[in-house]
Every structure is written in C-alpha cells, then in structure tokens.
C-alpha atoms as a PDB file:
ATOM      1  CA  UNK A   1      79.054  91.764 114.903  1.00  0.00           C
ATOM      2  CA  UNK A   2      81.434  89.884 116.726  1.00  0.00           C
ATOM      3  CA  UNK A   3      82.219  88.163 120.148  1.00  0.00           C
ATOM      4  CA  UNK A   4      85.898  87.552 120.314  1.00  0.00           C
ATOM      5  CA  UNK A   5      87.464  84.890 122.882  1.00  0.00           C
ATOM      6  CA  UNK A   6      90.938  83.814 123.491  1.00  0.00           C
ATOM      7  CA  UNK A   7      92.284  87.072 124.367  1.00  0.00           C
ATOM      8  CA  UNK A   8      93.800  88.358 127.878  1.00  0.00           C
ATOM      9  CA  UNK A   9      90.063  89.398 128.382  1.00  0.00           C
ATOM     10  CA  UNK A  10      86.974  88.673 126.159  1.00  0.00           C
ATOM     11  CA  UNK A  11      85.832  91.706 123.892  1.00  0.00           C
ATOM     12  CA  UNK A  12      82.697  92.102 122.183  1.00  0.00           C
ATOM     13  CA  UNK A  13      83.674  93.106 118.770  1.00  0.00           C
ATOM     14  CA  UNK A  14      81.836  94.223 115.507  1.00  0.00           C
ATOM     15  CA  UNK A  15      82.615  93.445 112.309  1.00  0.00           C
ATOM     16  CA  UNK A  16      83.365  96.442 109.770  1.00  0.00           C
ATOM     17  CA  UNK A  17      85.608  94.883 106.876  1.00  0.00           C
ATOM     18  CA  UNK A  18      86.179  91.871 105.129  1.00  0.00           C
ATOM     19  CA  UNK A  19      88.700  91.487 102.825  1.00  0.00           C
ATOM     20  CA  UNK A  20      88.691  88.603  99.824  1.00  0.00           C
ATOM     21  CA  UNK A  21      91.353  85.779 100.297  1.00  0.00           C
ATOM     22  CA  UNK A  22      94.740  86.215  99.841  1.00  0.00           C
ATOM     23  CA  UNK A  23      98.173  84.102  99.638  1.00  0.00           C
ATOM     24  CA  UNK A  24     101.740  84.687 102.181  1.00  0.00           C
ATOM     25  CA  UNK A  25     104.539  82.512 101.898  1.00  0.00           C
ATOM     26  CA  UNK A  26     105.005  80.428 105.421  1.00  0.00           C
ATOM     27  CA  UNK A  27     108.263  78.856 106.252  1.00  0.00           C
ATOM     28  CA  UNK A  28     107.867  76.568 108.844  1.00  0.00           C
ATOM     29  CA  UNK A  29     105.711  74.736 105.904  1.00  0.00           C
ATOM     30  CA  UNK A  30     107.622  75.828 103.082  1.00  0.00           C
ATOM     31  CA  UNK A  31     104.442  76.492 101.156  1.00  0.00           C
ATOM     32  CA  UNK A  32     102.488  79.141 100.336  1.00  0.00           C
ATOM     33  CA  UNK A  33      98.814  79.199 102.485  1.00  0.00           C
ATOM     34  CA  UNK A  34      95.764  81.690 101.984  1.00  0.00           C
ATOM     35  CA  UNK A  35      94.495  83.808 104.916  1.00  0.00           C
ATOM     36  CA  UNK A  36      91.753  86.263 104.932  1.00  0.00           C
ATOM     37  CA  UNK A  37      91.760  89.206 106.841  1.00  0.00           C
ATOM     38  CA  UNK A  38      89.195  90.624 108.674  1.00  0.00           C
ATOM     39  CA  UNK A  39      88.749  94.268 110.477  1.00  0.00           C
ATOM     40  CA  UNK A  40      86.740  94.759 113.989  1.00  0.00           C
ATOM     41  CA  UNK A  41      85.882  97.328 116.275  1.00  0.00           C
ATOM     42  CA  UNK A  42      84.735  97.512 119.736  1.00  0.00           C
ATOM     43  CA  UNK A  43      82.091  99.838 121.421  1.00  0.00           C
ATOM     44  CA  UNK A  44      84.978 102.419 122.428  1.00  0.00           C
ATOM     45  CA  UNK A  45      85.700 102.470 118.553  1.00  0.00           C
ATOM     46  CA  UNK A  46      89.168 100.413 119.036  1.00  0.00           C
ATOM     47  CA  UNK A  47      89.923  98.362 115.928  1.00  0.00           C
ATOM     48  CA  UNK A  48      91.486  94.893 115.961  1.00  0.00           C
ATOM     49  CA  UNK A  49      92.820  93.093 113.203  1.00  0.00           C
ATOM     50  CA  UNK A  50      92.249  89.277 112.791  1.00  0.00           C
ATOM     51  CA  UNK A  51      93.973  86.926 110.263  1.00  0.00           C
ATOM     52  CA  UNK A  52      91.710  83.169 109.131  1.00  0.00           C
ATOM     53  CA  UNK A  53      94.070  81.418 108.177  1.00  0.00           C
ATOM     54  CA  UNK A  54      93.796  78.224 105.399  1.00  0.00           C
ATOM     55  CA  UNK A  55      90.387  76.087 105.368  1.00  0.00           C
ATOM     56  CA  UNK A  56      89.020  78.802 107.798  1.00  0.00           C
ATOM     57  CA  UNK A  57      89.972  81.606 106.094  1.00  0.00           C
ATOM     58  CA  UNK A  58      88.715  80.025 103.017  1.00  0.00           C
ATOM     59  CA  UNK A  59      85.276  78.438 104.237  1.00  0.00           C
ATOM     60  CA  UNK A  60      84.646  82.044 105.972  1.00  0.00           C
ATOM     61  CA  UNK A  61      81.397  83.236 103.280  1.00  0.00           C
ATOM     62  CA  UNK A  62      82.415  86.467 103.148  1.00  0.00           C
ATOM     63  CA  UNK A  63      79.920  87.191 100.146  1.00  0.00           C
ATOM     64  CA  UNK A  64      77.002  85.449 102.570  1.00  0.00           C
ATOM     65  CA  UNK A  65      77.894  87.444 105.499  1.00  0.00           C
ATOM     66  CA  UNK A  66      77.513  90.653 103.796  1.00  0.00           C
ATOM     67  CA  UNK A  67      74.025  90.065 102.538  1.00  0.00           C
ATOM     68  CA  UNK A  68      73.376  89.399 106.068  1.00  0.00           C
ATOM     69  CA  UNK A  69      74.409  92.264 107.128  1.00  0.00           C
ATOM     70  CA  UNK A  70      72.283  94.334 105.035  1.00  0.00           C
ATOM     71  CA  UNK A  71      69.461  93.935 107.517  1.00  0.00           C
ATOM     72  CA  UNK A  72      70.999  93.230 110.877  1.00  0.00           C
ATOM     73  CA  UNK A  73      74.390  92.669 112.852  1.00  0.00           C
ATOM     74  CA  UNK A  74      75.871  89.124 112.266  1.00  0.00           C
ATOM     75  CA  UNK A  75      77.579  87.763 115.607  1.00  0.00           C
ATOM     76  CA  UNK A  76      80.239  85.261 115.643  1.00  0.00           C
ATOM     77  CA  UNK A  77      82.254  83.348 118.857  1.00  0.00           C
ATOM     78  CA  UNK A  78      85.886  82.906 118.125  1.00  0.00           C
ATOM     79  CA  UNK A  79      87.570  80.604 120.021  1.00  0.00           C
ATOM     80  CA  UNK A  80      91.406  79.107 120.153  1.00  0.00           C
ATOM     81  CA  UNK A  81      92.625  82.507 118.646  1.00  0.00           C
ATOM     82  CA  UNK A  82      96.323  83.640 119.025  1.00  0.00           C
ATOM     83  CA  UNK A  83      97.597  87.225 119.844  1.00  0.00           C
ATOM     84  CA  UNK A  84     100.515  88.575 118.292  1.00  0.00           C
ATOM     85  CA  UNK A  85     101.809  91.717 117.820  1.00  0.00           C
ATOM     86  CA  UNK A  86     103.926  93.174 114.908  1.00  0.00           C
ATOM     87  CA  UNK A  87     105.957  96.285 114.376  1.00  0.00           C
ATOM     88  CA  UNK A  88     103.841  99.019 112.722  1.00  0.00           C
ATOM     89  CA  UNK A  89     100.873  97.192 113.039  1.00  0.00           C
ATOM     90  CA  UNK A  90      99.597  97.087 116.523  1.00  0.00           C
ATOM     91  CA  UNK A  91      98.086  94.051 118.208  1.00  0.00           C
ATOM     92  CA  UNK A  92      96.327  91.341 115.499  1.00  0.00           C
ATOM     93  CA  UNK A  93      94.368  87.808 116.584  1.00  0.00           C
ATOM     94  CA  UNK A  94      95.708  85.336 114.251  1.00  0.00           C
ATOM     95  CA  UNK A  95      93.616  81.398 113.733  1.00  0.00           C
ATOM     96  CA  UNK A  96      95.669  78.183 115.001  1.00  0.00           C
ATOM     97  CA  UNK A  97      94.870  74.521 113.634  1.00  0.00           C
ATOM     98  CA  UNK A  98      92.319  75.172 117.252  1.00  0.00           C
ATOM     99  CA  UNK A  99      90.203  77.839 115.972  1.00  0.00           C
ATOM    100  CA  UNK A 100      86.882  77.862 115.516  1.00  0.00           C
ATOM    101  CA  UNK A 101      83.970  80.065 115.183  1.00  0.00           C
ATOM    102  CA  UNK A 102      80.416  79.521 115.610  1.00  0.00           C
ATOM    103  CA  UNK A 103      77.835  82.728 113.778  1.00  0.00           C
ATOM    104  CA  UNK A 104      74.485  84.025 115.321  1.00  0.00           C
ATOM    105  CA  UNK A 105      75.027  81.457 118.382  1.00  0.00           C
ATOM    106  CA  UNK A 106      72.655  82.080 121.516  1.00  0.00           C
ATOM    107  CA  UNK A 107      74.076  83.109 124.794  1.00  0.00           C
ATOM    108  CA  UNK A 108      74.283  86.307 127.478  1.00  0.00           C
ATOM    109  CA  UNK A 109      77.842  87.771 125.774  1.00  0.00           C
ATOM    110  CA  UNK A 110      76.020  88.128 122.443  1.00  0.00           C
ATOM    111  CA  UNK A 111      72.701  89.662 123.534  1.00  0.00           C
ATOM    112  CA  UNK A 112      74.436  92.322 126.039  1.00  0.00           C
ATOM    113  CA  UNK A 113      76.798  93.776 123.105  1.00  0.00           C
ATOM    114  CA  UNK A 114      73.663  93.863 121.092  1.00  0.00           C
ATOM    115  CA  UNK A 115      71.767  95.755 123.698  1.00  0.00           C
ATOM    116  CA  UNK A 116      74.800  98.636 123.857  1.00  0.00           C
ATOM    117  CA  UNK A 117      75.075  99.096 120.411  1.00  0.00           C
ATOM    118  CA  UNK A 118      73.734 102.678 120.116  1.00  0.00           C
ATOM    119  CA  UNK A 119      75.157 103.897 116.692  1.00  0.00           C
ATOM    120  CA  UNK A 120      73.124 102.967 113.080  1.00  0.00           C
ATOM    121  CA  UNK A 121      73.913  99.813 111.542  1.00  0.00           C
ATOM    122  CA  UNK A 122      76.035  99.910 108.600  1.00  0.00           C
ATOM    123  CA  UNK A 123      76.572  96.749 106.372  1.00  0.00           C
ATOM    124  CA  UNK A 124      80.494  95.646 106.597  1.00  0.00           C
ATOM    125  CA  UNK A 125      82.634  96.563 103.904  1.00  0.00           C
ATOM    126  CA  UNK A 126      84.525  94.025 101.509  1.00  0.00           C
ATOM    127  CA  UNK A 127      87.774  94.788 100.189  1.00  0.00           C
ATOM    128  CA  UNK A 128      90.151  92.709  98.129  1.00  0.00           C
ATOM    129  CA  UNK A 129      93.388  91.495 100.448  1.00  0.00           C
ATOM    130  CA  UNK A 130      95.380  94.855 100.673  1.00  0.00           C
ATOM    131  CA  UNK A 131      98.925  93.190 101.108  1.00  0.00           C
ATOM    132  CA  UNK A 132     100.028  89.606 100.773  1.00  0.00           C
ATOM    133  CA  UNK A 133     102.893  87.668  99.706  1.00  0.00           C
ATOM    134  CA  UNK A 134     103.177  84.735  97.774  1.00  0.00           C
ATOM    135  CA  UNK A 135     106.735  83.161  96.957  1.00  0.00           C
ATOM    136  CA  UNK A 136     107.007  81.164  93.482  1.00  0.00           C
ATOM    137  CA  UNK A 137     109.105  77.686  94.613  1.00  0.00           C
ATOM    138  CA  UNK A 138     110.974  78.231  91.568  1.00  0.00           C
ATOM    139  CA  UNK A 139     112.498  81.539  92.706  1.00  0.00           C
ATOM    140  CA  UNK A 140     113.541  79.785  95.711  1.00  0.00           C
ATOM    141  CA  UNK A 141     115.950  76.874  94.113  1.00  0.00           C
ATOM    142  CA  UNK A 142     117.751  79.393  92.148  1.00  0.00           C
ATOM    143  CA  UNK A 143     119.127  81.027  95.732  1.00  0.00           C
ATOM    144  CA  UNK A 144     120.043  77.764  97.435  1.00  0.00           C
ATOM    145  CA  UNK A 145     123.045  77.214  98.842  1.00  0.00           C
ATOM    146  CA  UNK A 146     124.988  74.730 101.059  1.00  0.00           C
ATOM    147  CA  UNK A 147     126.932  76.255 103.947  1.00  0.00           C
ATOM    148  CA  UNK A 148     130.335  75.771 102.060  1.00  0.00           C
ATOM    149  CA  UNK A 149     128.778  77.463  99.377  1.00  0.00           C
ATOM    150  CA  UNK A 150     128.101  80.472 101.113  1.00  0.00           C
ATOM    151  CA  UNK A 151     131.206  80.772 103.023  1.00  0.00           C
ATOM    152  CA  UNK A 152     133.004  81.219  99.623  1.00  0.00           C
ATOM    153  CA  UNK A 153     131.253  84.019  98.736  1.00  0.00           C
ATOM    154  CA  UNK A 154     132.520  87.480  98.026  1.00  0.00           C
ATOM    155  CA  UNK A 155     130.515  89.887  99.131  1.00  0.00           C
ATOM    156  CA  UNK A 156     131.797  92.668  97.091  1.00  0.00           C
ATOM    157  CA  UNK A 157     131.203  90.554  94.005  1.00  0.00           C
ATOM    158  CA  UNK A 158     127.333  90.665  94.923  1.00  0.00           C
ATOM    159  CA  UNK A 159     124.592  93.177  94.167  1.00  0.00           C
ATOM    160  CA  UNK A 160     123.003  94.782  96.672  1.00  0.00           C
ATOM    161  CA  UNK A 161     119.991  92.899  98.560  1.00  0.00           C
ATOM    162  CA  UNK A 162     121.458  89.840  97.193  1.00  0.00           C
ATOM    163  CA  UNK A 163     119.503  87.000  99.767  1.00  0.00           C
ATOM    164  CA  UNK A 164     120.295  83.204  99.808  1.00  0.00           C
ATOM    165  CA  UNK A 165     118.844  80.516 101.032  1.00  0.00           C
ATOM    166  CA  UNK A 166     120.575  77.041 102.997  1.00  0.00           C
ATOM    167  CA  UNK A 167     118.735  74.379 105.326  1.00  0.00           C
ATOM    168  CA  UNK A 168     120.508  73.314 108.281  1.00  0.00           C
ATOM    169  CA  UNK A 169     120.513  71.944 111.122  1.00  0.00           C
ATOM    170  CA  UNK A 170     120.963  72.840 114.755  1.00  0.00           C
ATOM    171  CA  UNK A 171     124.111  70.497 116.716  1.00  0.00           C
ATOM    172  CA  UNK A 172     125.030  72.436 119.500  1.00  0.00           C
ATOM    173  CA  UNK A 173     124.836  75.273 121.769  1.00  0.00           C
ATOM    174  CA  UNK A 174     127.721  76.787 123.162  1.00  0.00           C
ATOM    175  CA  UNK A 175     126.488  78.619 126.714  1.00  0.00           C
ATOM    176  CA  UNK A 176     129.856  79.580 127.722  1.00  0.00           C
ATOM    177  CA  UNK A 177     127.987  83.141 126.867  1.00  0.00           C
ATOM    178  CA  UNK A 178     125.165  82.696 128.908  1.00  0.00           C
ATOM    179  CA  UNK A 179     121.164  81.168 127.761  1.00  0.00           C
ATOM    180  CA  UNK A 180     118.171  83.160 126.835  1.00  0.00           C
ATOM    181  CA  UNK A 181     114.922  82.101 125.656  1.00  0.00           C
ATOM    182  CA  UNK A 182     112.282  84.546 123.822  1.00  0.00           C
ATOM    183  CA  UNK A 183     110.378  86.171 126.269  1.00  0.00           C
ATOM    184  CA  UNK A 184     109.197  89.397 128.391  1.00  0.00           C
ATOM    185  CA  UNK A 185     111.529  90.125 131.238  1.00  0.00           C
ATOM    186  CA  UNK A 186     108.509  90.336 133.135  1.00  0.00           C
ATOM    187  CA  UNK A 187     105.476  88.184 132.870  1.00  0.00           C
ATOM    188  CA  UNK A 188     107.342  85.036 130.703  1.00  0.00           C
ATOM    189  CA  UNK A 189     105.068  85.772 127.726  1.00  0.00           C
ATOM    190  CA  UNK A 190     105.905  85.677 124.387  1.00  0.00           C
ATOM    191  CA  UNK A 191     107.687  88.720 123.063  1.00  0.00           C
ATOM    192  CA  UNK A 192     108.282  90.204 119.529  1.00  0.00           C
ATOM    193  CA  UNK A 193     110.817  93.147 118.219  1.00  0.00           C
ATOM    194  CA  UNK A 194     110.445  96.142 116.038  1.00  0.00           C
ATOM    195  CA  UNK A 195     114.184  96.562 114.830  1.00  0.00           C
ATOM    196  CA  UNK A 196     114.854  97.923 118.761  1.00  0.00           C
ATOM    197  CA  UNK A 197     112.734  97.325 121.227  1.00  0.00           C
ATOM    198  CA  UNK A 198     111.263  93.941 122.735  1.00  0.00           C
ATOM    199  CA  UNK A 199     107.627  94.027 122.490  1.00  0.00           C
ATOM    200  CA  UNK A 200     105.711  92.076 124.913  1.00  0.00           C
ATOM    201  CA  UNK A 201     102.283  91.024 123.669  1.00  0.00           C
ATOM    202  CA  UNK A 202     100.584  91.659 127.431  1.00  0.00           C
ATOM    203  CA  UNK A 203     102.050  95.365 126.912  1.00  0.00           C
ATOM    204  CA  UNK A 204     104.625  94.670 129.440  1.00  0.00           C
ATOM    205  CA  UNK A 205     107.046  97.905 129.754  1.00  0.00           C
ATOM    206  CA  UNK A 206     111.144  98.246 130.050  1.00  0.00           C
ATOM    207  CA  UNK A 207     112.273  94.591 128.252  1.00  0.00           C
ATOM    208  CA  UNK A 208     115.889  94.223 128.645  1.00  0.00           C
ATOM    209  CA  UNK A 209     117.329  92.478 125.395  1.00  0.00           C
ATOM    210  CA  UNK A 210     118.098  89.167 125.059  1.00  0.00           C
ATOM    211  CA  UNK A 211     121.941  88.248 125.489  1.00  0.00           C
ATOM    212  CA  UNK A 212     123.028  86.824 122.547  1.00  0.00           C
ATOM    213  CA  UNK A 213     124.418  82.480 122.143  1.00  0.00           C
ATOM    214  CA  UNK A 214     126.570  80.947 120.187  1.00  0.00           C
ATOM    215  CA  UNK A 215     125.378  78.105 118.007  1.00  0.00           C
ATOM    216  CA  UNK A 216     126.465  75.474 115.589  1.00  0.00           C
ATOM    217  CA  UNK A 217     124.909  74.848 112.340  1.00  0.00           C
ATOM    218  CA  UNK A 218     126.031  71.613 110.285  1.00  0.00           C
ATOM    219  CA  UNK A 219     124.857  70.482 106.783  1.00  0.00           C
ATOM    220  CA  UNK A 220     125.835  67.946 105.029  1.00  0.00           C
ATOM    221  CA  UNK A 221     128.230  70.348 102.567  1.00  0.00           C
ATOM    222  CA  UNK A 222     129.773  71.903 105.658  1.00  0.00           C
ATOM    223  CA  UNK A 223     129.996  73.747 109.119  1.00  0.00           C
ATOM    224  CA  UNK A 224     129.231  77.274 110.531  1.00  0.00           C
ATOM    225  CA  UNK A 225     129.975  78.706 113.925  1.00  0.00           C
ATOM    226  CA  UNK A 226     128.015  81.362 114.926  1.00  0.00           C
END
C-alpha cells in the first residue's frame, strides 16, 4: 500500500505493480538516467502512475517489497513528488532531486486507509519496464550541426524523418508580437499539450493557446531568426 503526498490533495494509494528499472534519454542533462515505474490504485479503483527516478528509482527494493507483500500491505509516504500530465497517458507523479519516501511509517493517514481496505489482499505484481528509451551518445555526434550548417540544407535532398541536432544559445527576444509564458489561462499552473489542446495539470477547462514570439538563436558558426 501506499500514502501519496504532494498532490493537489493527499490520496491513499495501494500499490499493484512494480516494474524492474529502466533507462530514457534526458536532455536537460544530456545523459541517459534510469527510472522505475510504479502502478497504484486508490479505494475507488483509480490508477496513478508514478515514475522514481535515478538513486531512488534504483535503491527502491522492488524484489524486497514483493516478499513483503506476500503476507500483508506494505505502506509508503511520498513526499516532494511532481504532477505532470502527458498526452495519452493521463495524470503521472514523477520524483524531483526532493523526493523521498519513508515504508511502513506510523501515523493516522496510514492506519485509516488500512481500516477501509475491504477487498482480499493480493501480492503486487512485477513487470520488466514496458517502454523506455535510451539514446547511444554516439548516434548523437553523427547528427550535429552548427546553425550555418543547417541553413544550407536541402530538404529535398533528405530522407524522410531525417532529425539533426545544434546547441545554441538564446540572445534576444523580439516582443514586438506580444509575450507569453507556459501556463493555464486560468489558475497560472503549469500546462502541457497533446498536439492541440493546452492541458492544464489542475484539469483547468477552455485554455486559449499561447501567442507565438520571435526569438534569436546565435552559435558560434552562425545566426537564426525565428
């Protein structure tokens, strides 16, 4: 079982699926960084998807916690967890460099989801990671490109699906066009899109888009207006 904090409200969660660790490319760090994914589900039957990423991901027994719950339901208190939502996949709680979690911990939230559980226990389930993706470094060199490189380009001499990658950086804004920043219309949370709409994460309806900017990118190889 599981009591889940950091969310708009708490939720007492249980625990039905582990999965073994697993490796997605991350490029804020340009590295690749295991996670482990774990499935919950509340007393209504709602499930909830949370992601552990690196050391706690990786220091998360999964194999311990499953002998555990052979006998009886395991609780754990999240803490410092982030919500995001993605397109096709709902709501999932993903670990920060602030997460923590603390197992079979003694206070009132714990012992009232264990007195409402009403259904059998069943020992959670471990799976190997369903869907990750790793990037090999090497791969990435061969697509690099300065900006002057890629302005050269003819895109009818390329295959299709042809991707490229160039690091620059950010000199200017023009806001001649107007200013946006990423987030709900509404409440000034974070938002997220699906290919058309803008997704709040508080569920937030009606999110006009953003209005697009112009930016400059220079590198050291050349300039792009955007």
């Amino acid at each position: 079982m599981m009591f889940l904090r950091g969310m708009a409200t708490n939720a007492s969660l249980q625990i039905i699926s582990t999965e073994g660790l697993g490796e997605a490319w991350k490029w804020k760090i340009w590295r690749n960084i295991s996670f482990r994914n774990i499935c919950l589900c509340d007393l209504r039957g709602r499930k909830l998807n949370v992601a552990l990423f690196g050391d706690l991901g990786r220091n998360f027994d999964a194999e311990q916690v499953f002998k555990q719950s052979q006998n009886a339901p395991i609780v754990a208190v999240f803490a410092g967890m982030l919500v995001r939502r993605y397109a096709g996949k709902g709501f999932t709680v993903c670990s920060t460099s602030a997460s923590k979690y603390y197992l079979d911990l003694d206070i009132p939230q714990v012992q009232e989801f264990h007195a409402s559980l009403t259904d059998p226990h069943k020992p959670i389930l471990l799976h190997p990671c369903q869907v990750q993706n790793p990037v090999n470094p090497a791969d990435l060199v061969k697509n690099w490109r300065t900006i002057k490189q890629l302005k050269s380009l003819n895109p009818h001499e390329l295959e299709p699906g042809t991707t490229f990658l160039c690091r620059a950086t950010l000199k200017g804004i023009d806001c001649t066009k107007g200013w946006f920043y990423w987030s709900c219309f509404h409440c000034k949370r974070s938002i997220s899109r699906d290919g058309i709409n803008s997704l709040c994460i508080q569920g937030c309806p009606k999110n006009p888009p953003p209005v697009p900017r112009d930016g400059r990118h220079d590198r050291r190889y050349g300039r792009h207006d955007f």
